[in-house]
PDB file of N, CA and C in Angstrom:
ATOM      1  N   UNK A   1      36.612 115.103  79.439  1.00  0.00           N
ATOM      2  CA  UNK A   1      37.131 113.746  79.352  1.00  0.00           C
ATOM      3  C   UNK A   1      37.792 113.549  77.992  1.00  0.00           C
ATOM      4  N   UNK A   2      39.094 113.076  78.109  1.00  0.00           N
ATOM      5  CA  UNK A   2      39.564 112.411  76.909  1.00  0.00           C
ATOM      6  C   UNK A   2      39.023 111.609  76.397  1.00  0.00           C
ATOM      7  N   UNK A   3      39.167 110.550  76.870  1.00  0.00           N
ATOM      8  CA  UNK A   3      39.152 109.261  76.769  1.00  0.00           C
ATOM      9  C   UNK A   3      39.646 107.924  77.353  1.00  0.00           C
ATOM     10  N   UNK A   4      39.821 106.818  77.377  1.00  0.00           N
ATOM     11  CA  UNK A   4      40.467 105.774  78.020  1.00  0.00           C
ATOM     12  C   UNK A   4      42.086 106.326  78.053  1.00  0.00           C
ATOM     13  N   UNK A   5      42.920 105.581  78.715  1.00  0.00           N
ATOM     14  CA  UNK A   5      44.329 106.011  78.520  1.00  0.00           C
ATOM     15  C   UNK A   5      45.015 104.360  79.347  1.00  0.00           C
ATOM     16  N   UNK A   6      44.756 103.768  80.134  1.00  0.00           N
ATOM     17  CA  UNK A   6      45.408 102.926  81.249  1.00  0.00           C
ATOM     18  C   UNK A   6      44.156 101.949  81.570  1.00  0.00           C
ATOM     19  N   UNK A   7      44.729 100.660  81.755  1.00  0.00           N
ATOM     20  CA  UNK A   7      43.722  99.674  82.492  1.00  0.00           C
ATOM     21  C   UNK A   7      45.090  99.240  83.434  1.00  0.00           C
ATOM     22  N   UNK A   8      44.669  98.937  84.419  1.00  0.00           N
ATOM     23  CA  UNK A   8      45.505  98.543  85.386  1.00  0.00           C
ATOM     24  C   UNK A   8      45.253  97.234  86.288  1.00  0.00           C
ATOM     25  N   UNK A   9      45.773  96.427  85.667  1.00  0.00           N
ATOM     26  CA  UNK A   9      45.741  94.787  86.990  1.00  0.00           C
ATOM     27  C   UNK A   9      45.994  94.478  88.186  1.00  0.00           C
ATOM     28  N   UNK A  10      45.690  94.701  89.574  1.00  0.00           N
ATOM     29  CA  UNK A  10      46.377  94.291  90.726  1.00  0.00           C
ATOM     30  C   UNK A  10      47.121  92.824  90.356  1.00  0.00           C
ATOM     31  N   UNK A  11      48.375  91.901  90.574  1.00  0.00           N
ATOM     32  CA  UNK A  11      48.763  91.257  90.935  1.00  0.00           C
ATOM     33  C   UNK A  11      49.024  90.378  91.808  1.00  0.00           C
ATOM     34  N   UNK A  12      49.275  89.235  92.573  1.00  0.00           N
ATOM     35  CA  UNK A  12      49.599  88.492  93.380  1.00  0.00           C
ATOM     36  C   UNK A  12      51.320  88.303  93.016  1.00  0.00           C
ATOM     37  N   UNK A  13      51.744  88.118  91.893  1.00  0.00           N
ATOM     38  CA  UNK A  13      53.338  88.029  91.980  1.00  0.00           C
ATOM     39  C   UNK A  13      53.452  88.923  90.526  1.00  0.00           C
ATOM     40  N   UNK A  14      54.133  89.930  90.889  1.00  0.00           N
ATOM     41  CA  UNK A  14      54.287  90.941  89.381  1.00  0.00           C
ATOM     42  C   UNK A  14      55.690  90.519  88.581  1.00  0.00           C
ATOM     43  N   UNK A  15      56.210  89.507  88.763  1.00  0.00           N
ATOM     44  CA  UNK A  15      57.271  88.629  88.069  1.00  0.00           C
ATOM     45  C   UNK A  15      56.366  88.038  87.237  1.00  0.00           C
ATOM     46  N   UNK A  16      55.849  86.849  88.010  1.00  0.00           N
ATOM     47  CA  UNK A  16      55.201  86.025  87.034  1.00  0.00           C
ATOM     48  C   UNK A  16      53.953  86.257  85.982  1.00  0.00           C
ATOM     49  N   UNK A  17      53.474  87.621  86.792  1.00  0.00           N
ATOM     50  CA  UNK A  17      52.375  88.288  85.523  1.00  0.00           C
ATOM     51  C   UNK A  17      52.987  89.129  84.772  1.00  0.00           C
ATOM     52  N   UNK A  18      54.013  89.701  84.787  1.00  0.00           N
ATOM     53  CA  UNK A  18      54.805  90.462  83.911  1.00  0.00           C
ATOM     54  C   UNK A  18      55.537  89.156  82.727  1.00  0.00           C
ATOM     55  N   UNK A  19      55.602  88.069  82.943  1.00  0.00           N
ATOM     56  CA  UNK A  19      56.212  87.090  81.950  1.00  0.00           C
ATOM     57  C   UNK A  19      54.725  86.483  81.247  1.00  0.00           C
ATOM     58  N   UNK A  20      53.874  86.587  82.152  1.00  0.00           N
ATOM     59  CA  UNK A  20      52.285  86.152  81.728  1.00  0.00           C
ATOM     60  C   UNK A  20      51.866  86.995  80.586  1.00  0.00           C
ATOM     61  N   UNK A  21      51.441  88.040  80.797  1.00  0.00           N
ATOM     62  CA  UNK A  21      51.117  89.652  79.864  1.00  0.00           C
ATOM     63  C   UNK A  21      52.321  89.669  78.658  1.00  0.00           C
ATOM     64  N   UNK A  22      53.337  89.010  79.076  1.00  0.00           N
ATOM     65  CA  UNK A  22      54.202  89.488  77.457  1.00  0.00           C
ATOM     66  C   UNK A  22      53.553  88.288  76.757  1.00  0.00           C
ATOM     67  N   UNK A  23      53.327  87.052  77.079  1.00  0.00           N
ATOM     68  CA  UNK A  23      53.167  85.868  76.091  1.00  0.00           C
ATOM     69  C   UNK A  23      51.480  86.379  75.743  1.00  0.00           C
ATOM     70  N   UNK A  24      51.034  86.822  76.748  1.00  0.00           N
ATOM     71  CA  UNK A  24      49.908  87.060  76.153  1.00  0.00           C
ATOM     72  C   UNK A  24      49.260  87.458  74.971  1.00  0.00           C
ATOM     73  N   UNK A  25      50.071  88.909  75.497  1.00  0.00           N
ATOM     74  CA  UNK A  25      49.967  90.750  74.428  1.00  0.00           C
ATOM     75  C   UNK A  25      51.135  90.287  73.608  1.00  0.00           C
ATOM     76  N   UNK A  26      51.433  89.361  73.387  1.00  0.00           N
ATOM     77  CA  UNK A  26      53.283  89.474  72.501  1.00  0.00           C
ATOM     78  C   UNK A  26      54.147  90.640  72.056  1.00  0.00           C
ATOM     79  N   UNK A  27      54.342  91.042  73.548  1.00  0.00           N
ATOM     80  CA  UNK A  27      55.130  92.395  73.819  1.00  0.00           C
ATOM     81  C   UNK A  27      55.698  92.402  74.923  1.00  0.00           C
ATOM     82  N   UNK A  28      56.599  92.956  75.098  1.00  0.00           N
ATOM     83  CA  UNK A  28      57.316  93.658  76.505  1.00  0.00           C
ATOM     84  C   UNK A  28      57.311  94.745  76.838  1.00  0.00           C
ATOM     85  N   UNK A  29      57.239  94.731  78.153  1.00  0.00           N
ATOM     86  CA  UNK A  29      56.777  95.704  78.785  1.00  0.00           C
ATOM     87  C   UNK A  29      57.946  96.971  78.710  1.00  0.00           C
ATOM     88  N   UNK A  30      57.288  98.213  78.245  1.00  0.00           N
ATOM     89  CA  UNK A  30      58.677  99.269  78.191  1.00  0.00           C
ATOM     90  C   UNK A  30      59.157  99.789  79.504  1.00  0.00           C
ATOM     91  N   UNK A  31      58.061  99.477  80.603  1.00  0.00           N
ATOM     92  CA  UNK A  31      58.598 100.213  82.077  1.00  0.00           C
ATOM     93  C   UNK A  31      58.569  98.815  82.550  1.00  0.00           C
ATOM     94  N   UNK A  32      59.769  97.953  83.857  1.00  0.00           N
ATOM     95  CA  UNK A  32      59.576  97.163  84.574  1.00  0.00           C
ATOM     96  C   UNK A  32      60.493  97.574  85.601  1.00  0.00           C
ATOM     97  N   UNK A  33      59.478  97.815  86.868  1.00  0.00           N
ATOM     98  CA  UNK A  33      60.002  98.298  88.470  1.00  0.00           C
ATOM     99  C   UNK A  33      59.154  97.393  89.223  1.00  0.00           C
ATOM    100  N   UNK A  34      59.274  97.019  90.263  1.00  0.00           N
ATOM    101  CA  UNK A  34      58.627  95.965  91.525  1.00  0.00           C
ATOM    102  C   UNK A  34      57.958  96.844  91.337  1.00  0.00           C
ATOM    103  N   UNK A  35      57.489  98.201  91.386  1.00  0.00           N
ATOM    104  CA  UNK A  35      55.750  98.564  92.158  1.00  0.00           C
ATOM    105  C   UNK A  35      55.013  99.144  90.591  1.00  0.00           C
ATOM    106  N   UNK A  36      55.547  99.073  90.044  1.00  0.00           N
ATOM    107  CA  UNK A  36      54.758  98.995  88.500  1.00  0.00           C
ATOM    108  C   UNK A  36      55.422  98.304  86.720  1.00  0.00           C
ATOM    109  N   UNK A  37      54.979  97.597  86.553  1.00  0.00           N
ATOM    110  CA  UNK A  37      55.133  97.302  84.940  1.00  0.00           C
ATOM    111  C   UNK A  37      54.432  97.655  83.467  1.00  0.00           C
ATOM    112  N   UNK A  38      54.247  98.423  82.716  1.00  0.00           N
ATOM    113  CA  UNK A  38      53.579  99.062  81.569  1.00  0.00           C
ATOM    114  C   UNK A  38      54.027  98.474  80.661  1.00  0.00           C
ATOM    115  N   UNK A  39      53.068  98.432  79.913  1.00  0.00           N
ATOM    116  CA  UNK A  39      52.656  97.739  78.402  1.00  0.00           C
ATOM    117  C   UNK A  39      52.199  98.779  77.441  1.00  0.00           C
ATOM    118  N   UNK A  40      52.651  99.093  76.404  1.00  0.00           N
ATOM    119  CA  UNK A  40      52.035  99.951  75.087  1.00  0.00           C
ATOM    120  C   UNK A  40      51.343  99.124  74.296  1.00  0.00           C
ATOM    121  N   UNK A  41      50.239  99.207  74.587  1.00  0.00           N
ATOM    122  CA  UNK A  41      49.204  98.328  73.373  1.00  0.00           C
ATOM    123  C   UNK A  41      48.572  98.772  72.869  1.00  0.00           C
ATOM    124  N   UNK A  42      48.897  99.494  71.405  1.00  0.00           N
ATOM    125  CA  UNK A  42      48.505 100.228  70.410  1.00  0.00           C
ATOM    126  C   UNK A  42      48.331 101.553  70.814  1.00  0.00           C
ATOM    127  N   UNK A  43      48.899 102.125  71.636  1.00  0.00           N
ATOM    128  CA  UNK A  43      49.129 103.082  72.034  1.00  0.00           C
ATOM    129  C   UNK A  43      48.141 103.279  73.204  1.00  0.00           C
ATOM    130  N   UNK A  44      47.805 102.317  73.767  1.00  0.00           N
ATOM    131  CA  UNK A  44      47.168 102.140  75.222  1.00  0.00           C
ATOM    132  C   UNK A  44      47.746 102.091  76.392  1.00  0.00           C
ATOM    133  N   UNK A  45      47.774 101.830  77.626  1.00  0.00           N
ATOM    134  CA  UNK A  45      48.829 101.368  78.773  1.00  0.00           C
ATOM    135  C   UNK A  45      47.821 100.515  79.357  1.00  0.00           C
ATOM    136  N   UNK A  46      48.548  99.234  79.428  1.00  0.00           N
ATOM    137  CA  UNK A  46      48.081  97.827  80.260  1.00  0.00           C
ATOM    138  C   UNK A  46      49.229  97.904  81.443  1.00  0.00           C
ATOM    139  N   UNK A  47      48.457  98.310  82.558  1.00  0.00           N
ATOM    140  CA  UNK A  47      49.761  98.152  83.326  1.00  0.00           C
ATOM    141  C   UNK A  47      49.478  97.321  84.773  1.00  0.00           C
ATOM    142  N   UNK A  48      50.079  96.901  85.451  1.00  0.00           N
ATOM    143  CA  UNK A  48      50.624  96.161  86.209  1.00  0.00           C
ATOM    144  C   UNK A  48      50.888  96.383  87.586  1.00  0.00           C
ATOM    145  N   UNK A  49      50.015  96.025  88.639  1.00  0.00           N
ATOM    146  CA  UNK A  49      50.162  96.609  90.191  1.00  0.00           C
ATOM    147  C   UNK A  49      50.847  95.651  91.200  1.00  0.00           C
ATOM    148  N   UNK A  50      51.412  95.346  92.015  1.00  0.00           N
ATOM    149  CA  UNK A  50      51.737  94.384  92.940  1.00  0.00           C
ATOM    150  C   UNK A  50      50.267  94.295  94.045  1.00  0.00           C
ATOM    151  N   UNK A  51      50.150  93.545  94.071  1.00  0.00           N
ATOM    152  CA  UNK A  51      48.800  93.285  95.567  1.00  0.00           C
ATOM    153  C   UNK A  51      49.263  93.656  97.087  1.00  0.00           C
ATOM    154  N   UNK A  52      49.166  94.047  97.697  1.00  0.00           N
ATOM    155  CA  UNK A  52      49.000  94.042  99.461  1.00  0.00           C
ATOM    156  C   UNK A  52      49.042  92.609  99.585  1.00  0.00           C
ATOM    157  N   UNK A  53      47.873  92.392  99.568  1.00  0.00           N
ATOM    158  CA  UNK A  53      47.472  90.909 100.011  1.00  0.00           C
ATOM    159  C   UNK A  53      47.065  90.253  98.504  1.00  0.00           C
ATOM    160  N   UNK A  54      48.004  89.325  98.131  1.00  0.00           N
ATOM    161  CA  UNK A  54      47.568  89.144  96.765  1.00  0.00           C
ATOM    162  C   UNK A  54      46.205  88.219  97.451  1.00  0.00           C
ATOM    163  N   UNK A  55      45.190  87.852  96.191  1.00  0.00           N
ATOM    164  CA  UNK A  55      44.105  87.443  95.946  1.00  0.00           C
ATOM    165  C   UNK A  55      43.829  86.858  94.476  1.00  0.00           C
ATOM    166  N   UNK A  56      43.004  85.812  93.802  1.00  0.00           N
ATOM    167  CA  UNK A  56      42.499  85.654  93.200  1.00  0.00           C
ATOM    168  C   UNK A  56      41.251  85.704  92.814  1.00  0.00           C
ATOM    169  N   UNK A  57      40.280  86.033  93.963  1.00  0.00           N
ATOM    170  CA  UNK A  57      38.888  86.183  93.648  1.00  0.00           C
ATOM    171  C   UNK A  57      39.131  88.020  94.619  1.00  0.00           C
ATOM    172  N   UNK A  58      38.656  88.206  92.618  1.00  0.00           N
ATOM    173  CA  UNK A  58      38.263  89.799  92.480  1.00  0.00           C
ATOM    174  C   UNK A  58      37.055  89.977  92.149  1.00  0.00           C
ATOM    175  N   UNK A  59      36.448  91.193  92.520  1.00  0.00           N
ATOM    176  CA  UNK A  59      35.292  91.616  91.773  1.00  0.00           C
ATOM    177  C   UNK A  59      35.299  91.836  90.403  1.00  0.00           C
ATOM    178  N   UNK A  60      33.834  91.060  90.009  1.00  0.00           N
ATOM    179  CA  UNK A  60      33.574  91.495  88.519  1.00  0.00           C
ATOM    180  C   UNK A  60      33.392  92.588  88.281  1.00  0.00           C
ATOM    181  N   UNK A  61      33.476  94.292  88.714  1.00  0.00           N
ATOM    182  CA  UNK A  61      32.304  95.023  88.264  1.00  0.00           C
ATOM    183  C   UNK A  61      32.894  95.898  87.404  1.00  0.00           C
ATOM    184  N   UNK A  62      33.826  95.856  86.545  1.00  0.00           N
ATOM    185  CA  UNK A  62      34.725  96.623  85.719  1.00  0.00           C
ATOM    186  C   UNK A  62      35.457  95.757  84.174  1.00  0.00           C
ATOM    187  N   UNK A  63      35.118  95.710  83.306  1.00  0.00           N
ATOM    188  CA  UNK A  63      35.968  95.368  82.075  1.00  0.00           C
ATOM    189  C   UNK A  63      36.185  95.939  81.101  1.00  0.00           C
ATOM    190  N   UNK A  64      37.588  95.794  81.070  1.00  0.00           N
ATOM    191  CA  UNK A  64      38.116  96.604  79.936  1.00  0.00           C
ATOM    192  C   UNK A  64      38.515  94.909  78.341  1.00  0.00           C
ATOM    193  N   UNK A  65      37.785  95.918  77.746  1.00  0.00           N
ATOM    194  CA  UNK A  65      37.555  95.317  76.651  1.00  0.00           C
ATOM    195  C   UNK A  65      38.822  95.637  75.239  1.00  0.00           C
ATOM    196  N   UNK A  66      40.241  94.676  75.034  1.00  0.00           N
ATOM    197  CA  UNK A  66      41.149  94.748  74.026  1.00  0.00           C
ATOM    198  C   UNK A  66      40.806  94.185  72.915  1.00  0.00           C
ATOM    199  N   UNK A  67      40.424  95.335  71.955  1.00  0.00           N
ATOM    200  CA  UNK A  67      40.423  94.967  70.356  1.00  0.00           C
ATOM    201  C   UNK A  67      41.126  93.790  69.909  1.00  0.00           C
ATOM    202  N   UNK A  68      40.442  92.930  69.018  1.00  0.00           N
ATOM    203  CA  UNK A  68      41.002  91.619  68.105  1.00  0.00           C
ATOM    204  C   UNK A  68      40.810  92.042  67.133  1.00  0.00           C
ATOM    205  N   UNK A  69      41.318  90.938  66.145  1.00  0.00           N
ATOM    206  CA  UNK A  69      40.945  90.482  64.588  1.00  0.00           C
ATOM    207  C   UNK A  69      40.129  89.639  64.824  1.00  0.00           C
ATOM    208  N   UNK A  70      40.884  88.548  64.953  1.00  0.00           N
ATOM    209  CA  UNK A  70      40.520  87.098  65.676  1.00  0.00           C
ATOM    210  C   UNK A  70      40.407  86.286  66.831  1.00  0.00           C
ATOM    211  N   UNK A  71      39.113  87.240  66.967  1.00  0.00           N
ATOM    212  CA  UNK A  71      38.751  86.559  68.318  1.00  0.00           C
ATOM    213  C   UNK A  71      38.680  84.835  68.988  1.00  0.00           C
ATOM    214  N   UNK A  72      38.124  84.101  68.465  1.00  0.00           N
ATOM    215  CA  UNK A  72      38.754  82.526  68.599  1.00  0.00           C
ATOM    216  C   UNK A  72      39.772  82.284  68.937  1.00  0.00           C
ATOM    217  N   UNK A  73      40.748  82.567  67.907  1.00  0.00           N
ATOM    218  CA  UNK A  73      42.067  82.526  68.122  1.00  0.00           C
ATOM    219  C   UNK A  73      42.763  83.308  68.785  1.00  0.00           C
ATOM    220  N   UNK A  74      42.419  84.134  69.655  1.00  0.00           N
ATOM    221  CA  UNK A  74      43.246  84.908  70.644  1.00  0.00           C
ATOM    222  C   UNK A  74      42.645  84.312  72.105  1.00  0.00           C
ATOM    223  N   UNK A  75      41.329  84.129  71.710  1.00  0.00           N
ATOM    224  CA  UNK A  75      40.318  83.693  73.312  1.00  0.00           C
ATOM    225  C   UNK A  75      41.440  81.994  73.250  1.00  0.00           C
ATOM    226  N   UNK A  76      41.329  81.120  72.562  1.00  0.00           N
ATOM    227  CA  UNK A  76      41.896  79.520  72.232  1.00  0.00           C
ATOM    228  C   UNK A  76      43.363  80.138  73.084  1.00  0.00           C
ATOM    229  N   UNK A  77      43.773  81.076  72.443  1.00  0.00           N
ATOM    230  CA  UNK A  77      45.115  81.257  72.815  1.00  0.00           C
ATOM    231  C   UNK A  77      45.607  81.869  74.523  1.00  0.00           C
ATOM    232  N   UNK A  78      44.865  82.639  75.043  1.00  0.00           N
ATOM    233  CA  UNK A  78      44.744  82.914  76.099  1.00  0.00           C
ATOM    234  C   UNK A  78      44.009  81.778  76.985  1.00  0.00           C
ATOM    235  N   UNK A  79      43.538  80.854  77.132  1.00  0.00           N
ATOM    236  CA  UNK A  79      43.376  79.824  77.204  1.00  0.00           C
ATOM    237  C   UNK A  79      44.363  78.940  77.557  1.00  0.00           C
ATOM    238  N   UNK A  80      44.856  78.806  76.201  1.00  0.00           N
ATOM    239  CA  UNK A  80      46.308  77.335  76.058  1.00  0.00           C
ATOM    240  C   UNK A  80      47.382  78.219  77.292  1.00  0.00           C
ATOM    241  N   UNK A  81      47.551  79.322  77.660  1.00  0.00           N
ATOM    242  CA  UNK A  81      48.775  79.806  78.128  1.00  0.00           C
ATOM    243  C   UNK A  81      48.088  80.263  80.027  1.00  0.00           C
ATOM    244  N   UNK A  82      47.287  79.522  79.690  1.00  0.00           N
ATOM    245  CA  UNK A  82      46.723  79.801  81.552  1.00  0.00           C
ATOM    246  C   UNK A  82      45.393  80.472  82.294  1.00  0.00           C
ATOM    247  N   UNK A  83      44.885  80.986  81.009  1.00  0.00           N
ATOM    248  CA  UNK A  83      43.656  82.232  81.257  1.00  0.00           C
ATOM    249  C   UNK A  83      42.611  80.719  81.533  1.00  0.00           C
ATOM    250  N   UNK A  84      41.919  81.502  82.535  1.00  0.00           N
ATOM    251  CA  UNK A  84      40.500  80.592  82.885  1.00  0.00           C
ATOM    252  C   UNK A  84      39.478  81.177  82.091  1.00  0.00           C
ATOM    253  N   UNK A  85      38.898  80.221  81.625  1.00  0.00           N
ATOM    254  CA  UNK A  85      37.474  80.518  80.437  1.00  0.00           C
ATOM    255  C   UNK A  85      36.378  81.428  81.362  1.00  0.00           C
ATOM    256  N   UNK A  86      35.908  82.167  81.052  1.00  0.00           N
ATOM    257  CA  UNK A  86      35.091  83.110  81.517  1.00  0.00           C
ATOM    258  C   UNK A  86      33.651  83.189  80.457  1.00  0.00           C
ATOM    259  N   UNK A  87      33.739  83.986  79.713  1.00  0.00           N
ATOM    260  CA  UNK A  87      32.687  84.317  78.591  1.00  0.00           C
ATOM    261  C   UNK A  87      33.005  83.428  77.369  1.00  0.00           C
ATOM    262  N   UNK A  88      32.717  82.536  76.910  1.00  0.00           N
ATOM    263  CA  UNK A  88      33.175  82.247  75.302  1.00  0.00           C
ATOM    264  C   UNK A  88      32.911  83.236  74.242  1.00  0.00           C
ATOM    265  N   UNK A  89      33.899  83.599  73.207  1.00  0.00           N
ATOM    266  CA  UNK A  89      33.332  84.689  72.443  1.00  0.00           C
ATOM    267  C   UNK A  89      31.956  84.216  72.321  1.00  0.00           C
ATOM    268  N   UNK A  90      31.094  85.316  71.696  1.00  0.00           N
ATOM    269  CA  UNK A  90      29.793  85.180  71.199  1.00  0.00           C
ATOM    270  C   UNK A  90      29.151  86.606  70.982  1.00  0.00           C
ATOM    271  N   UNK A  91      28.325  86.434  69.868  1.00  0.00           N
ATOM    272  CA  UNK A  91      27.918  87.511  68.745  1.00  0.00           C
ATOM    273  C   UNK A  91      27.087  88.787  69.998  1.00  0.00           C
ATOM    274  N   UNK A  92      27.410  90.006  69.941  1.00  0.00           N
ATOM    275  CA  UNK A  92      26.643  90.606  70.852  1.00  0.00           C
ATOM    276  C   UNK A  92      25.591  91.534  69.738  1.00  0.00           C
ATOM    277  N   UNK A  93      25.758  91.783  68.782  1.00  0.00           N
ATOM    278  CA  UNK A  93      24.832  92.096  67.715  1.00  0.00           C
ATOM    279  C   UNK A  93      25.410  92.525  66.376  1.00  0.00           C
ATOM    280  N   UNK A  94      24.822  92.165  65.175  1.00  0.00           N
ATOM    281  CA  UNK A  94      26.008  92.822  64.032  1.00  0.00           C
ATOM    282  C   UNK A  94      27.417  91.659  63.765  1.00  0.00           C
ATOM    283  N   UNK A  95      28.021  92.550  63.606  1.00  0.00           N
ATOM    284  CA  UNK A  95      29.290  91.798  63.929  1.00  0.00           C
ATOM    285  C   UNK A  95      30.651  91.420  64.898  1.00  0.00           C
ATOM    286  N   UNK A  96      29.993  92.578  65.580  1.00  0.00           N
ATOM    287  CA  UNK A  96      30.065  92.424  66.788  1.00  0.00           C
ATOM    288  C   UNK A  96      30.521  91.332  67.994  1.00  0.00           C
ATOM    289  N   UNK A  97      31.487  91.009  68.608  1.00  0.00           N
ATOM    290  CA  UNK A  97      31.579  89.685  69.019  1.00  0.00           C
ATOM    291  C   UNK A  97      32.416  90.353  70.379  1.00  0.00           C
ATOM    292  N   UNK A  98      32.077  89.745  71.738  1.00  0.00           N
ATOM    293  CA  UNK A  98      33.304  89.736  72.858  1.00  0.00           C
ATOM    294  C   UNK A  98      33.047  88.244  73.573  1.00  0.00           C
ATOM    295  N   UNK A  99      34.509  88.422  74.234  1.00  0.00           N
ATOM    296  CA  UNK A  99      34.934  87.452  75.106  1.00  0.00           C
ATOM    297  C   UNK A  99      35.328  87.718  76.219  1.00  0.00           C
ATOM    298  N   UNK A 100      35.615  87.009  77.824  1.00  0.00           N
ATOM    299  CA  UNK A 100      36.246  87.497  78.530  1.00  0.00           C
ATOM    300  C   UNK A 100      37.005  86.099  79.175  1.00  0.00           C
ATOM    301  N   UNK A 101      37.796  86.649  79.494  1.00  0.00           N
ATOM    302  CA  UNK A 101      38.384  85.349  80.572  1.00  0.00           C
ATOM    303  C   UNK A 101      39.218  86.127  81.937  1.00  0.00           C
ATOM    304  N   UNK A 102      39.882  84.896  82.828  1.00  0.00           N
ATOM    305  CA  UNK A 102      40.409  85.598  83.789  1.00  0.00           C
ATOM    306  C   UNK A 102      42.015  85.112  83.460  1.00  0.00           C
ATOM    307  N   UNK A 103      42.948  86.289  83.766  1.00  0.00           N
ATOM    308  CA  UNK A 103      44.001  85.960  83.612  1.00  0.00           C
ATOM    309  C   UNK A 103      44.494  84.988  84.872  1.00  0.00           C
ATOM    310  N   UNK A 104      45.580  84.135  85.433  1.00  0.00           N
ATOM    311  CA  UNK A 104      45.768  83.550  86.511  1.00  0.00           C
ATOM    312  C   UNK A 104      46.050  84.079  88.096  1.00  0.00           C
ATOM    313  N   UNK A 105      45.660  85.425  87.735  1.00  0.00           N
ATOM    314  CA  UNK A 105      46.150  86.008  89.133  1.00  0.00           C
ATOM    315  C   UNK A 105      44.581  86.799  89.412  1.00  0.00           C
ATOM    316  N   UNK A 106      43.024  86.635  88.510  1.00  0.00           N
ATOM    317  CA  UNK A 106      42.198  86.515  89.023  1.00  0.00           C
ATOM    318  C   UNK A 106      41.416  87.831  88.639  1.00  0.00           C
ATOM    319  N   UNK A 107      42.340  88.308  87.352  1.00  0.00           N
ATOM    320  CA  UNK A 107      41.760  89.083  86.740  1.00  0.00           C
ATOM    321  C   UNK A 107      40.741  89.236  85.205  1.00  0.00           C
ATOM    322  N   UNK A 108      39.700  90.015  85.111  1.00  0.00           N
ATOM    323  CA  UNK A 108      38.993  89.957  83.765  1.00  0.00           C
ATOM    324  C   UNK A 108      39.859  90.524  82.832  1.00  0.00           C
ATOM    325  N   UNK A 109      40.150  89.746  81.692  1.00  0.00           N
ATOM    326  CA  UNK A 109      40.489  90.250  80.607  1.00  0.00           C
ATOM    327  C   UNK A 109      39.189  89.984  79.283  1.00  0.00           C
ATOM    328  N   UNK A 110      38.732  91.603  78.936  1.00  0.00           N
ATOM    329  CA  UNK A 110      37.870  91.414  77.575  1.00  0.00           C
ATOM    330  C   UNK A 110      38.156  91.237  76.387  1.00  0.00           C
ATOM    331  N   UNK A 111      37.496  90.765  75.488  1.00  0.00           N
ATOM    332  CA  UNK A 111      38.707  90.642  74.022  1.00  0.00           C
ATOM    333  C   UNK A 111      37.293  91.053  73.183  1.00  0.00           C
ATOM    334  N   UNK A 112      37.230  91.963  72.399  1.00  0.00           N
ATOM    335  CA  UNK A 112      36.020  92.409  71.765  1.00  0.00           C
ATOM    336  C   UNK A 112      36.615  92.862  69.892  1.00  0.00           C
ATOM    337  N   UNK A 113      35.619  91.780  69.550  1.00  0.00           N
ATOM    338  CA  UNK A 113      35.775  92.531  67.909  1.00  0.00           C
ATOM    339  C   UNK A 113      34.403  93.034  67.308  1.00  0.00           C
ATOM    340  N   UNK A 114      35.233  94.300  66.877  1.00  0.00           N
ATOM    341  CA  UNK A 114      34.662  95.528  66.383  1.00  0.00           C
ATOM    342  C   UNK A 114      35.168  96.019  64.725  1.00  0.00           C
ATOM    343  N   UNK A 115      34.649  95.313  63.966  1.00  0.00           N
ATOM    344  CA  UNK A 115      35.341  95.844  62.588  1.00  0.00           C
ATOM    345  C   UNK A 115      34.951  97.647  62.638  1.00  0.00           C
ATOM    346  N   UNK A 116      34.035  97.896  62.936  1.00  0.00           N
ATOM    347  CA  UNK A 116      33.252  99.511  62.765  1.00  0.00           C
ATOM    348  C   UNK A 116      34.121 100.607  64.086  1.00  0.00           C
ATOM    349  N   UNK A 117      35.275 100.097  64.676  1.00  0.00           N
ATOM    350  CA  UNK A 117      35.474 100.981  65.283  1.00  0.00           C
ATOM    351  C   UNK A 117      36.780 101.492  64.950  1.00  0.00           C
ATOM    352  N   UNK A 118      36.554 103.044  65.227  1.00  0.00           N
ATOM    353  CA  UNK A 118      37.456 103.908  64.450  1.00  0.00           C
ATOM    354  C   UNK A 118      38.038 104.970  65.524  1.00  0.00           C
ATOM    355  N   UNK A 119      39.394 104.763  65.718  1.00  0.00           N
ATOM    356  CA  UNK A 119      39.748 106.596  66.959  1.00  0.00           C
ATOM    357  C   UNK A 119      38.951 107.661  66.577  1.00  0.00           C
ATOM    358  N   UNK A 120      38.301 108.319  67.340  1.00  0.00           N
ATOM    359  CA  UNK A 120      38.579 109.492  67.176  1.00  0.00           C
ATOM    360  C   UNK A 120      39.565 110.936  67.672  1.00  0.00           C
ATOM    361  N   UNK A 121      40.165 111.205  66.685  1.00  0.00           N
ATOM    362  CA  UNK A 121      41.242 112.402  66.881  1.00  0.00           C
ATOM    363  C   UNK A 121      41.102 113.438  67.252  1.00  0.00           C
TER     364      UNK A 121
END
């Protein structure tokens, strides 16, 4: 095993979550095709599925957790732009802190700060 490489969102309309995810991540996406859209986030891939049958109620049993600074202010901010409140940040031990919310098409997004975490190469 490497490591992580891709988190991937099913969609209900991959227009409007592809304009969602840039205000989010404040980025654009370097690949945009109807059956996939990719995001480089810090050298990660957030990418982007169209639905069969779109849906909003997904299963919880998977989160991928995106590094902050400032968690408040990214959770406040994902928030103001449409995300449904899910987890409020809060201390998980140390300094340690995550959040989660759902983006509008019914997905978990994690937001976790970690001053102590470091790649390994």
């Amino acid at each position: 095993m490497l490591g992580l490489r891709t988190t991937i969102y099913k969609v209900g309309d991959i227009n409007k979550a592809t304009e969602w995810y840039s205000k989010a991540f404040e980025i654009e996406p370097y690949f945009d095709e109807p059956y996939y859209v990719g995001f480089s986030i810090g050298g990660y891939e957030l990418g982007l599925q169209p639905e069969e049958i779109p849906t909003t109620d997904k299963v919880e049993s998977v989160v991928s957790y995106w590094g902050v600074e400032k968690i408040h202010e990214v959770y406040d901010r994902l928030i103001g732009l449409g995300a449904i409140e899910n987890e409020k940040p809060y201390n998980v031990g140390g300094e340690l802190m995550t959040a989660t919310v759902k983006d509008p098409f019914g997905n978990i997004i994690g937001l976790i700060y970690n001053p102590h975490f470091k790649l390994n190469n």
